[in-house]
C-alpha atoms as a PDB file:
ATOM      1  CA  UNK A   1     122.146  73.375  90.681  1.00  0.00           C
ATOM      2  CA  UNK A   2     118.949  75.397  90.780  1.00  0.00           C
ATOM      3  CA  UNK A   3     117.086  73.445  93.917  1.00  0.00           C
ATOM      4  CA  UNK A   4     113.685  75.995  93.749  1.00  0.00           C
ATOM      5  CA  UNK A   5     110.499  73.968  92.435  1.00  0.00           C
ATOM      6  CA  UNK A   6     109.149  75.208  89.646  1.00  0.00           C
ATOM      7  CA  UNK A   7     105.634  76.900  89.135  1.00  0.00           C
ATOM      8  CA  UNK A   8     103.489  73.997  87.980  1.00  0.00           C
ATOM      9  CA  UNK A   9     105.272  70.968  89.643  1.00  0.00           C
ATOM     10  CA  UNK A  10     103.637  68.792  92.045  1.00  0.00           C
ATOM     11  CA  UNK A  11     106.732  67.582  93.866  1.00  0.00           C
ATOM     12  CA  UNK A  12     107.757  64.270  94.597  1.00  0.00           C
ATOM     13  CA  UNK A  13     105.096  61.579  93.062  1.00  0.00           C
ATOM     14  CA  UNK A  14     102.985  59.717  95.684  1.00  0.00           C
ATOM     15  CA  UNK A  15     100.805  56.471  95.140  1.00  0.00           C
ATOM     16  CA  UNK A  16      97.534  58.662  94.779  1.00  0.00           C
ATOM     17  CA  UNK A  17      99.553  60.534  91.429  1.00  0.00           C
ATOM     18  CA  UNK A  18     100.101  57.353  88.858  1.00  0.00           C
ATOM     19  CA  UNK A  19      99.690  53.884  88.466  1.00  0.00           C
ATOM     20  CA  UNK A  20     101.427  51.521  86.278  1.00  0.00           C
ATOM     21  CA  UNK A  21      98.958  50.053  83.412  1.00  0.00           C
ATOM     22  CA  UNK A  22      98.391  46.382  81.536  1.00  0.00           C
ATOM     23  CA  UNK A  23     100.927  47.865  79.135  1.00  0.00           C
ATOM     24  CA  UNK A  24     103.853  48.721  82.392  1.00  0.00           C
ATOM     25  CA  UNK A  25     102.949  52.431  80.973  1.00  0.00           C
ATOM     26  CA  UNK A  26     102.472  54.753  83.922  1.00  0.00           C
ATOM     27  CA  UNK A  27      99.806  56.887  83.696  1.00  0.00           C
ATOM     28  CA  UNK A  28      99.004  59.915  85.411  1.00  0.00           C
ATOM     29  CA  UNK A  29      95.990  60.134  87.521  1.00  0.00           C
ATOM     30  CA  UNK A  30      93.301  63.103  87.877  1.00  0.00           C
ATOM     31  CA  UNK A  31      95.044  63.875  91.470  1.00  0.00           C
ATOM     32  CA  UNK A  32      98.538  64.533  89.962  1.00  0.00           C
ATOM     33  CA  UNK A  33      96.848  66.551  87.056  1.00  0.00           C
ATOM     34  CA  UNK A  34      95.135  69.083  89.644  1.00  0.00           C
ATOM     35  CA  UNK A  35      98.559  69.157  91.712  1.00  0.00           C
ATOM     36  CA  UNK A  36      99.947  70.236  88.556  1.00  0.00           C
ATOM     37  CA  UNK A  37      97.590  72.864  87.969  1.00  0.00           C
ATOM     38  CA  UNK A  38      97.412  72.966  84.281  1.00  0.00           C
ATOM     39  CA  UNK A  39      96.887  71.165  81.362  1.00  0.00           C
ATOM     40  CA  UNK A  40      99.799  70.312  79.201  1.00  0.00           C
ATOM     41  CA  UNK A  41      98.176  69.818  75.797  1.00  0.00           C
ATOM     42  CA  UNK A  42      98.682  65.962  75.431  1.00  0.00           C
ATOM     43  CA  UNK A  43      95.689  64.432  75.440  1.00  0.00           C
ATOM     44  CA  UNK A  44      96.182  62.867  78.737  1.00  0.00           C
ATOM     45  CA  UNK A  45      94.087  60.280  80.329  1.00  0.00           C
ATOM     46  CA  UNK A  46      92.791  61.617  83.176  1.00  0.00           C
ATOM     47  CA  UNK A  47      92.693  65.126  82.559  1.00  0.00           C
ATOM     48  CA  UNK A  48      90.175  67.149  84.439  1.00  0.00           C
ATOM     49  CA  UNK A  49      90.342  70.255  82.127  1.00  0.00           C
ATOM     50  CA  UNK A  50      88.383  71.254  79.702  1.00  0.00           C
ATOM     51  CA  UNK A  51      89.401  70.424  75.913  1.00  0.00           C
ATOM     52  CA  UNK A  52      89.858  73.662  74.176  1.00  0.00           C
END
């Protein structure tokens, strides 16, 4: 098994990444979207890119 993080991927999740909505939907939080370091194109929440 390939253990190397990949480009892009914030590592393990931390309180400050997500929190768990009305719905019990976790969402992903502006912090966790800049850890990532891209957007992914879904229309997410918290985004802090620009829409293209």
């Amino acid at each position: 098994m390939n253990s190397k993080k990949k480009a892009g991927t914030p590592g393990p999740l931390t309180s400050e990444d997500y929190y768990i909505n009305a719905q019990g939907l976790m969402v992903f939080t502006e912090v966790y979207h800049l850890k990532r370091g891209y957007c992914c194109g879904s229309g997410c929440k918290h985004c802090p890119y620009p829409k293209n």
